[in-house]
Protein backbone atom coordinates (compact mmCIF):
# COMPACT_ATOMS: atom_id res chain seq x y z
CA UNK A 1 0.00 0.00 0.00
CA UNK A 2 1.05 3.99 -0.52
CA UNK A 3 0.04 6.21 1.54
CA UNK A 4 -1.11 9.28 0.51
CA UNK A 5 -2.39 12.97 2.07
CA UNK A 6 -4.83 14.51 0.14
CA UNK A 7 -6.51 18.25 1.15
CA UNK A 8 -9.75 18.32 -0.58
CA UNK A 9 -11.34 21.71 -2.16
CA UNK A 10 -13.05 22.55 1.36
CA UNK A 11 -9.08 22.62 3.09
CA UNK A 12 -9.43 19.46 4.88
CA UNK A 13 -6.71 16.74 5.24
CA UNK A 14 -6.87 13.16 5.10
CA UNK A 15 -4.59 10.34 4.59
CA UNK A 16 -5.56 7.64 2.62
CA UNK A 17 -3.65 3.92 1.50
CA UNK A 18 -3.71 3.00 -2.05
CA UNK A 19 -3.04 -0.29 -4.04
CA UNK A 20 0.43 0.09 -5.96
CA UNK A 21 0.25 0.02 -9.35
CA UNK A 22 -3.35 2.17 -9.10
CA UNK A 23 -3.48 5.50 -10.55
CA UNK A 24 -3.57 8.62 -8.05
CA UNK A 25 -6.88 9.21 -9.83
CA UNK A 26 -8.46 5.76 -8.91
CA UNK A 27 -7.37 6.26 -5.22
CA UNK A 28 -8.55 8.95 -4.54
CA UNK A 29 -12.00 7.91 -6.47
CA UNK A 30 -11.84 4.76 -3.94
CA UNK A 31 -11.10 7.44 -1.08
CA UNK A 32 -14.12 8.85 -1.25
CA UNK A 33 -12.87 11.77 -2.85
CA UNK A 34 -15.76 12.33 -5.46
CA UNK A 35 -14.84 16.13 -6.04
CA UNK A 36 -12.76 13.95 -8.84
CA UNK A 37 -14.88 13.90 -11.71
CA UNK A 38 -12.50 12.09 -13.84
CA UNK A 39 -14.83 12.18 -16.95
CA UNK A 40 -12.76 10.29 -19.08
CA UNK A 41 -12.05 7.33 -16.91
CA UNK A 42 -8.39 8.23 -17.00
CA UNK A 43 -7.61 8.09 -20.50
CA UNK A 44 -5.89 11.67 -20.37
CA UNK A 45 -9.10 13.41 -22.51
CA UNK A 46 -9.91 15.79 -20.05
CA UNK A 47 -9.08 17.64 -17.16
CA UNK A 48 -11.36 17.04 -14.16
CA UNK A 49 -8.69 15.30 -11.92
CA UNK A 50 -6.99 18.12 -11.72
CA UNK A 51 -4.42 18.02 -8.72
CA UNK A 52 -1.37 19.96 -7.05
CA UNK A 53 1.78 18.47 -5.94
CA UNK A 54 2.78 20.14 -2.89
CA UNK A 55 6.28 20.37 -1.95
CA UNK A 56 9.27 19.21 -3.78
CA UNK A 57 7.22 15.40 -4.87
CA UNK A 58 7.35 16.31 -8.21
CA UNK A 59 11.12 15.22 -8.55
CA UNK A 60 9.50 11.97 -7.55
CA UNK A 61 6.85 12.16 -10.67
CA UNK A 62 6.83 10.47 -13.93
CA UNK A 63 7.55 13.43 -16.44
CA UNK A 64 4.71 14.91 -17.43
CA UNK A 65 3.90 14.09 -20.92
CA UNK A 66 2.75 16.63 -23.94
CA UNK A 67 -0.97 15.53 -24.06
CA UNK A 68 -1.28 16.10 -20.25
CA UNK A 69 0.66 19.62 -20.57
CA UNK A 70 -1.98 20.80 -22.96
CA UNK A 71 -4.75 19.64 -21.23
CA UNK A 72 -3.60 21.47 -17.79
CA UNK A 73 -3.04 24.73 -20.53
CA UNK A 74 -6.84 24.96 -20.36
CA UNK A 75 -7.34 25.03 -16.74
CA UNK A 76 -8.07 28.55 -15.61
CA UNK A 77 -6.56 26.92 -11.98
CA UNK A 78 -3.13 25.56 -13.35
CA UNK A 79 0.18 26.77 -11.47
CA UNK A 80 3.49 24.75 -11.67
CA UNK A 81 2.31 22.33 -9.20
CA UNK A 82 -0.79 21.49 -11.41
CA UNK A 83 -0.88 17.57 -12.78
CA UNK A 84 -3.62 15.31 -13.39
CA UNK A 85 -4.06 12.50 -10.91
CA UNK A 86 -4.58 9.95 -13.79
CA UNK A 87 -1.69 10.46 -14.93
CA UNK A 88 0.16 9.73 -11.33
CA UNK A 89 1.00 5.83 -10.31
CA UNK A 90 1.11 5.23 -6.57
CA UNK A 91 4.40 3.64 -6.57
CA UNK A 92 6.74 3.05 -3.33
CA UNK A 93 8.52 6.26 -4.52
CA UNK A 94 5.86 8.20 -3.86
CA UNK A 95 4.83 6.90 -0.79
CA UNK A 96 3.72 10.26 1.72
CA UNK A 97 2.89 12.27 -1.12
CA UNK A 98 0.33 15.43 -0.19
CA UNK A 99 -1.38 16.97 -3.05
CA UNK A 100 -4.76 19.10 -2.64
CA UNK A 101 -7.73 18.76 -5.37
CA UNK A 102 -7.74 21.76 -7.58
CA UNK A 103 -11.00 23.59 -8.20
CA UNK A 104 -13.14 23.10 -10.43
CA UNK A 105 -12.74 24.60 -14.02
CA UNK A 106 -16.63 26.26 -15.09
């Protein structure tokens, strides 16, 4: 299991354990996080699991790729912690890694 600390939109922490090998979109789905919309099932086609990395974890990260770069370009909430959670694995190297739900693009 990974263990992971997640601040939803309303600024309230909770850890949570996920399978390895899930994405960070699918744990936090199983969570209970349902502020994830994750409308495309995690195929990287949209961008309602919108997430920030907080602290230095993105060293940690899988490079972001071009498809999820453009995606994130139409968020109105992006900043240079922005990534979307289906495209994060839980993997041991990310075990403790805090990220907050973005808002919610209109």
């Amino acid at each position: 299991m990974v263990g992971l600390v997640v601040t939803n939109r309303r600024g309230e922490e909770r850890a949570i354990d996920a399978a390895e090998g899930l994405s960070v979109m699918e744990a936090l789905r199983t969570g209970g996080f349902d502020e994830i919309e994750a409308l495309c099932g995690g195929s990287c086609a949209c961008a309602t699991c919108h997430i920030y990395v907080d602290g230095d974890a993105s060293a940690a990260l899988d490079p972001m790729s071009d498809d999820e770069n453009d995606l994130l370009d139409a968020s109105s909430h992006r900043t240079a912690r922005s990534r979307l959670s289906c495209q994060l694995t839980c993997a041991a190297k990310v075990a403790g890694l805090r990220i907050t739900l973005a808002p919610e693009d209109q």
